[in-house]
Protein backbone atom coordinates (compact mmCIF):
# COMPACT_ATOMS: atom_id res chain seq x y z
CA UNK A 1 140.97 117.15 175.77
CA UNK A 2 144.11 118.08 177.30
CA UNK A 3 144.98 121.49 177.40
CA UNK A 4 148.32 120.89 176.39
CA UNK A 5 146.86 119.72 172.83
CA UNK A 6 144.81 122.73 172.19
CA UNK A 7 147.78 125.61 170.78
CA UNK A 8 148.67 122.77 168.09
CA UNK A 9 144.94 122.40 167.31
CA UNK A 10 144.64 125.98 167.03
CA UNK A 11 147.43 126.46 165.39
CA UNK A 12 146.54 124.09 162.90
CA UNK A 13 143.08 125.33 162.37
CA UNK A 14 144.13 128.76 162.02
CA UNK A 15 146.75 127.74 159.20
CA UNK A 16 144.63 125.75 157.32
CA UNK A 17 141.96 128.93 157.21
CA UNK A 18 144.62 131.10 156.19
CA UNK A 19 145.64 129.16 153.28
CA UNK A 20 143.20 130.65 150.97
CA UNK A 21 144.58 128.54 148.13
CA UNK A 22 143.19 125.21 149.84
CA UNK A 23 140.27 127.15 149.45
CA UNK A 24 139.86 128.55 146.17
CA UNK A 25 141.76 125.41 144.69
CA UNK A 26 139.63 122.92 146.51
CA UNK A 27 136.08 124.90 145.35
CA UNK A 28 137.25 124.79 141.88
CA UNK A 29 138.43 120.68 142.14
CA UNK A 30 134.97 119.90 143.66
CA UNK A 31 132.72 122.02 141.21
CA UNK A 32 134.27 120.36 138.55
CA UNK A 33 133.94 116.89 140.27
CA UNK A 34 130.04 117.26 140.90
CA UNK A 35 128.75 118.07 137.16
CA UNK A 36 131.13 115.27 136.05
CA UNK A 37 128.98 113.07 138.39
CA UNK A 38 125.57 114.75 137.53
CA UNK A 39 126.14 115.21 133.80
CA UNK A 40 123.85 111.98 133.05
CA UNK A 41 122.10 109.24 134.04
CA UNK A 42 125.23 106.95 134.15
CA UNK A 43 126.79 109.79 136.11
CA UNK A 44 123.81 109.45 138.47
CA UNK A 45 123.98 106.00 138.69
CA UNK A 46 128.32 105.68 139.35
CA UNK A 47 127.64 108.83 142.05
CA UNK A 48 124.64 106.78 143.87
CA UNK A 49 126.92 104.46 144.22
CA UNK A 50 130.17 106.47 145.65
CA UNK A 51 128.15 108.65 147.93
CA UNK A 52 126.49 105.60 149.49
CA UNK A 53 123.02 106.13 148.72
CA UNK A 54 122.38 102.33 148.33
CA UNK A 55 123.75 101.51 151.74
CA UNK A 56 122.27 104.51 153.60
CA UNK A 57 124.68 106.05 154.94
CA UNK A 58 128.43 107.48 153.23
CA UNK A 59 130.32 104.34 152.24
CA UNK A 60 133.81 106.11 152.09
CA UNK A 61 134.09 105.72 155.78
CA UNK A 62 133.37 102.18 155.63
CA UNK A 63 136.61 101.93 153.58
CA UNK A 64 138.87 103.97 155.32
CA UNK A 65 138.03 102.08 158.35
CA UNK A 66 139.94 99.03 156.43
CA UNK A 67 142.91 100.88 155.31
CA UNK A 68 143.52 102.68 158.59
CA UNK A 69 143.15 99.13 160.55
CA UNK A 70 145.33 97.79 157.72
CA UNK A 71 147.87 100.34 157.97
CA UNK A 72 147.97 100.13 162.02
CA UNK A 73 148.24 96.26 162.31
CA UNK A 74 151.30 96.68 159.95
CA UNK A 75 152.93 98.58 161.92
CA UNK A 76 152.13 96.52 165.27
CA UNK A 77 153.82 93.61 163.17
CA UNK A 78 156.33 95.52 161.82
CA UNK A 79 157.49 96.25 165.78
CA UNK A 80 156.81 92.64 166.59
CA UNK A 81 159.24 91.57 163.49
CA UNK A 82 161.82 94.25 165.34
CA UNK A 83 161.29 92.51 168.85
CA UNK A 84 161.24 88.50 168.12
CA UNK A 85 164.09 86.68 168.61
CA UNK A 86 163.89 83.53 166.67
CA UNK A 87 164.23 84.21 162.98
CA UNK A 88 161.12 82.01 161.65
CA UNK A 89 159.25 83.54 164.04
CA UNK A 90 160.57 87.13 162.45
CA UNK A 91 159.70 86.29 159.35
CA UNK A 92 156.21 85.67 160.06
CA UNK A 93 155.88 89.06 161.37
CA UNK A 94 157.34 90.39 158.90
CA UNK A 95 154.86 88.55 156.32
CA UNK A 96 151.95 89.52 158.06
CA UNK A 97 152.90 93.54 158.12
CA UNK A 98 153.69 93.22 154.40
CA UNK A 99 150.35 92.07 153.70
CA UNK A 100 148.55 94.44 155.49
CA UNK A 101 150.68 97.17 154.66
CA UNK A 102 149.99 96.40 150.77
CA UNK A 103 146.15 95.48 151.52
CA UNK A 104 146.04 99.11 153.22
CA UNK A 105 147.79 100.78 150.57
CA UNK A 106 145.72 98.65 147.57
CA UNK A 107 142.21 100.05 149.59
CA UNK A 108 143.13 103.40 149.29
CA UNK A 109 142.20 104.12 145.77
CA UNK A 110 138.45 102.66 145.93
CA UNK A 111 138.50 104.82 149.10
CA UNK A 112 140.12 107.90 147.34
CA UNK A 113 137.12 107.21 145.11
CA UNK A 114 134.39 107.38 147.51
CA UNK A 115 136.47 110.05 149.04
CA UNK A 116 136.16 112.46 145.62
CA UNK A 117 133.00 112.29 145.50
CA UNK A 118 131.64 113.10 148.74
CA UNK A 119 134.17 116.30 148.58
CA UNK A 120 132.16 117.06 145.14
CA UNK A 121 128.92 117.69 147.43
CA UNK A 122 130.91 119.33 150.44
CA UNK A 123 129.57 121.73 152.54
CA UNK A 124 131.51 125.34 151.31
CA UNK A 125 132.82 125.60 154.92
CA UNK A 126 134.44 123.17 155.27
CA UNK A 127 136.10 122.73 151.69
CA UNK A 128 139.50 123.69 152.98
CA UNK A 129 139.63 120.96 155.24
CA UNK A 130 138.41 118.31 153.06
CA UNK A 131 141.37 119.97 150.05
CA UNK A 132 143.85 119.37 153.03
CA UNK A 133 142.67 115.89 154.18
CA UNK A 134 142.79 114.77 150.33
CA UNK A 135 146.55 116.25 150.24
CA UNK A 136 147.42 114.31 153.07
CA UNK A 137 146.24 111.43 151.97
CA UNK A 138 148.19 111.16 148.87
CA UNK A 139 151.05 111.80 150.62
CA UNK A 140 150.28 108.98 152.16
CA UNK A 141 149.81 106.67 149.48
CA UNK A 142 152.85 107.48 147.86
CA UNK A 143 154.88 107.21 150.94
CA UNK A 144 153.54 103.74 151.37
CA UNK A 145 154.26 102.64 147.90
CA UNK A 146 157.64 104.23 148.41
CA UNK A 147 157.96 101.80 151.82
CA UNK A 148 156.51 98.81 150.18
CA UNK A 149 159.43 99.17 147.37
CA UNK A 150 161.80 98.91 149.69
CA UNK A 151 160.72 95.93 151.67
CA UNK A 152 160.68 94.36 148.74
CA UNK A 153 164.01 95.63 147.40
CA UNK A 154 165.81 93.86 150.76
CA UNK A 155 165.90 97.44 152.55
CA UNK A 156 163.27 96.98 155.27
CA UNK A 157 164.78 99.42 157.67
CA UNK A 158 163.92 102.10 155.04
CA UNK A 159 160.79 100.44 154.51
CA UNK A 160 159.79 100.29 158.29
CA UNK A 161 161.20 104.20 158.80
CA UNK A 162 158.53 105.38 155.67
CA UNK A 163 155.81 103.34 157.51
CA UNK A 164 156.29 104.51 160.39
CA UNK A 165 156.32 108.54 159.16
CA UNK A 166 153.21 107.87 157.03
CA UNK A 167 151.50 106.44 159.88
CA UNK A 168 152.28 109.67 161.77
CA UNK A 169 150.92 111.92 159.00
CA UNK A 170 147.99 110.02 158.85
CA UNK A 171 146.92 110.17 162.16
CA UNK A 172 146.77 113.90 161.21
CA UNK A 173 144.91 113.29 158.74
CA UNK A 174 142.52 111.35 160.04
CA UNK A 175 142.24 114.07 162.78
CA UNK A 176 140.92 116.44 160.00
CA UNK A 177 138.14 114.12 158.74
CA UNK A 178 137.09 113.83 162.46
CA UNK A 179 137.38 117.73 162.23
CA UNK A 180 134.65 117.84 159.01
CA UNK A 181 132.41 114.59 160.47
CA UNK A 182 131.91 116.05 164.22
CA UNK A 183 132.84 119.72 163.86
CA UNK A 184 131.29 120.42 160.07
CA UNK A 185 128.64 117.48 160.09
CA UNK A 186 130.12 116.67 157.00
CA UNK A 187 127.99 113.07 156.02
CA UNK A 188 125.36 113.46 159.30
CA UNK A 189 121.58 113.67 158.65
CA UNK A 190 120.77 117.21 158.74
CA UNK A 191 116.95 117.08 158.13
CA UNK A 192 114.49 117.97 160.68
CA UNK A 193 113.15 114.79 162.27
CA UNK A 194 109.51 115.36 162.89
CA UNK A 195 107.91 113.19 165.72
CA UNK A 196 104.38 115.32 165.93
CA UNK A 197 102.27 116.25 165.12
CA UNK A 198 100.95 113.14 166.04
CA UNK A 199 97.31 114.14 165.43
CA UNK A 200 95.68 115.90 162.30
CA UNK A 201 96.41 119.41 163.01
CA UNK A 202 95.76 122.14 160.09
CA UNK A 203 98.24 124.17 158.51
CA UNK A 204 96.42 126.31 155.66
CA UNK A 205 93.22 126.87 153.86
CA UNK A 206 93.19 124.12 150.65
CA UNK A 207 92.75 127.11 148.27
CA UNK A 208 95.92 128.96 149.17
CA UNK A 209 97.99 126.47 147.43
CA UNK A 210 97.90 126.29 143.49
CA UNK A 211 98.87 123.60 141.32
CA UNK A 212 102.26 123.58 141.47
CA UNK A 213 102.88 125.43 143.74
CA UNK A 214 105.37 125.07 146.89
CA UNK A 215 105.21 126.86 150.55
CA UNK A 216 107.02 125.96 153.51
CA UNK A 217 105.33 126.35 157.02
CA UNK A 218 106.83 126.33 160.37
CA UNK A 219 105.58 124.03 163.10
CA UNK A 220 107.72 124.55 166.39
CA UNK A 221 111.01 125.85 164.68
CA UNK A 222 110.83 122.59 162.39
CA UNK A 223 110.24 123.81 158.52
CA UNK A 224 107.86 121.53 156.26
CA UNK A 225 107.48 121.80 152.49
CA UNK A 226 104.17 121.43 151.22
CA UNK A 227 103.53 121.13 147.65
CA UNK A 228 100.70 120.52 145.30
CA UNK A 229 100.62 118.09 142.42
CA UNK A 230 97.86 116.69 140.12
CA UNK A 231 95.18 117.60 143.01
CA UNK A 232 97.26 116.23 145.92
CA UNK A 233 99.34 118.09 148.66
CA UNK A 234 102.19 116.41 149.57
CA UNK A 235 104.31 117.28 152.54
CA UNK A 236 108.09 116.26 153.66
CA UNK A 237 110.67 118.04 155.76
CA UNK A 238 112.25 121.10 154.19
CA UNK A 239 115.78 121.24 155.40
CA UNK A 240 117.73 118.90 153.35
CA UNK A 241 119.21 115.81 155.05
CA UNK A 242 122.27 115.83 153.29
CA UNK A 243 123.81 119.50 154.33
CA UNK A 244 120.69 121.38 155.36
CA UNK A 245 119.97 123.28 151.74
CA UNK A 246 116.19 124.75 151.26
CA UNK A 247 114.72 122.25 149.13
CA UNK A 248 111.71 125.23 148.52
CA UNK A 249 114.34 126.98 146.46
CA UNK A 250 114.96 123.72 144.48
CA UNK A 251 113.84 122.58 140.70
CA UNK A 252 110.32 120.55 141.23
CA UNK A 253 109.76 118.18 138.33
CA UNK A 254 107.00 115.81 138.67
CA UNK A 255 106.87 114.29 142.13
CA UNK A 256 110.49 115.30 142.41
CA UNK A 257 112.30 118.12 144.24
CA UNK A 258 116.21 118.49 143.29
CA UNK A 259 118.04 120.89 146.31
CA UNK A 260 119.69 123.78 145.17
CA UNK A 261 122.94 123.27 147.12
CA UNK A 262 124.49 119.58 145.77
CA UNK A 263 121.39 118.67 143.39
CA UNK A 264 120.23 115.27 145.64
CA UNK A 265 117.30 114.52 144.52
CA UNK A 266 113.96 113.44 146.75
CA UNK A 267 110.60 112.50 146.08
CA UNK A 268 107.87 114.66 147.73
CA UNK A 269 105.27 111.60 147.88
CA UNK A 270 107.46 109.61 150.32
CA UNK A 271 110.36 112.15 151.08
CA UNK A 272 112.40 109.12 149.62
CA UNK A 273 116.56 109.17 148.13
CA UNK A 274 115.90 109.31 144.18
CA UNK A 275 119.95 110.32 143.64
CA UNK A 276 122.45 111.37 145.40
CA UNK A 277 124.83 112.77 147.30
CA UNK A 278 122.24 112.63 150.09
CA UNK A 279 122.42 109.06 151.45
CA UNK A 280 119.38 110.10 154.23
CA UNK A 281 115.43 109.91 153.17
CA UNK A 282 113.50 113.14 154.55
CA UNK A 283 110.82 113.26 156.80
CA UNK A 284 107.65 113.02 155.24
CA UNK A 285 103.83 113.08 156.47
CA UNK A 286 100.43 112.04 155.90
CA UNK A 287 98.29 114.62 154.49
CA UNK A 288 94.66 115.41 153.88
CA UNK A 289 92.15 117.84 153.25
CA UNK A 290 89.34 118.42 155.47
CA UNK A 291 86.82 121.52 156.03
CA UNK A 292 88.82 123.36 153.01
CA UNK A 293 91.75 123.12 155.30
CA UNK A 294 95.61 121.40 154.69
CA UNK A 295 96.50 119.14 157.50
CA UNK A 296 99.28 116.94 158.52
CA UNK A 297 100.71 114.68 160.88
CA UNK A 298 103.45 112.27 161.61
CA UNK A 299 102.95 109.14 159.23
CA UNK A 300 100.98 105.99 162.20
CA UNK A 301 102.96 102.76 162.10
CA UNK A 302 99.66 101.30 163.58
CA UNK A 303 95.86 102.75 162.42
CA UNK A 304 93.43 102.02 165.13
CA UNK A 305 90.49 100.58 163.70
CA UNK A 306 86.89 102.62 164.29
């Protein structure tokens, strides 16, 4: 990055920290959100399908990838329009950024969508940036209905200036979500991938572990929940994929464990997505009990035959 670029980054960080009502606004806007989502099963259900869960991985930036391509093609037509010289030709141009520009704008509110909900499970530190990405953003969309009026009014040099600013603001924007994807891992895996043990290796005497009960062990700085359930132990990873929450501190019902931090939802059999906002499954491992002892190990795509 050039160092040129870094006061205005800083600067920008260090006034978005200091607004402290992007803070305490946004925490209130996304607590309210999430038990709107989680209230019920039908909540359950619309939030499985916001947060991605389905597709395995967030679907909001699947749609802002269309509105910002929308939005940028416009504006390459829009300067084409400005630059050609015959007047059909023009027009064309001028019909093509229209219809992006109003395909862009028309995407935004499915992405808003997707967008609200994902800030209802946000990590705490970085809910100022996601309250300032979401204010940007509606700037945005009201600037570019604001443009699209006018093109259609017969002022098009208003409507190209409006463009034109919007698509300046949202390259800020857009900055900000890179800000809470790379610099927060907001919507990255955060479990613990486990690839060993690869062999049986014991953990803890059989006995040690009630009915019920949960423990998590440590196995070369990676943390793995054990729990036991009509007889069986189960085991999965215990860092939560979606923002790293203890899932040992969570509510176990049945074979399910909900995390304490944004209430996704896994089952300890498999480590499989039951609900959302987590879109990731978490590790899991094959268990058994031999000698009186727990053991584990990576699951084997392949048994060898004896």
């Amino acid at each position: 990055m050039p160092a040129r670029v870094l006061p205005a980054i800083e600067r920008i960080d260090t006034t978005i920290e200091q607004m402290s009502i992007l803070k305490k606004g946004g925490t209130e806007v996304k607590h309210t959100i999430h038990k709107a989502l989680i209230s019920g099963p039908v909540g359950r259900t619309i939030a499985d399908l916001l947060h991605g869960t389905w597709l395995g991985h967030p679907l909001h930036p699947v749609l802002t990838d269309t509105v910002i391509g929308a939005w940028v093609f416009g504006t390459v037509f829009d300067v084409l329009s400005l630059t050609a010289s015959r007047r059909r030709e023009r027009e064309k141009m001028q019909d093509a950024a229209d219809t992006l520009l109003t395909l862009g704008t028309a995407m935004v509110v499915p992405t808003a969508i997707t967008g609200l909900a994902d800030y209802s499970a946000i990590k705490q530190e970085a809910v100022e940036y996601g309250a300032a990405h979401g204010i940007l953003n509606g700037t945005l969309f009201v600037t570019y209905l604001l443009s699209l009026r006018a093109r259609k009014s017969g002022n098009r040099g208003l409507g190209i200036l409006l463009s034109s600013m919007a698509l300046g603001v949202g390259a800020l924007s857009a900055w900000l979500g890179g800000e809470m994807a790379f610099r927060y891992k907001v919507g990255a895996d955060h479990a613990q991938r486990a690839s060993k043990p690869d062999d049986w290796m014991p953990l803890l005497p059989a006995l040690s572990l009630a009915e019920g009960e949960r423990r998590v062990v440590e196995l070369d700085d990676e943390k793995i929940l054990l729990y036991r359930k009509g007889g069986q132990v189960y085991a999965i990873g215990a860092v939560c994929a979606h923002a790293g929450g203890p899932l040992e501190e969570g509510t176990f019902d049945g074979h399910q464990v909900t995390c304490p931090w944004h209430d996704s939802v896994y089952d300890v059999r498999d480590g499989g997505v039951v609900h959302g906002p987590t879109c990731y499954n978490q590790p899991n491992f094959d268990v058994r009990t031999l000698n009186g002892q727990v053991e584990i190990r990576v699951p084997q795509k392949h048994e060898t035959e004896a």
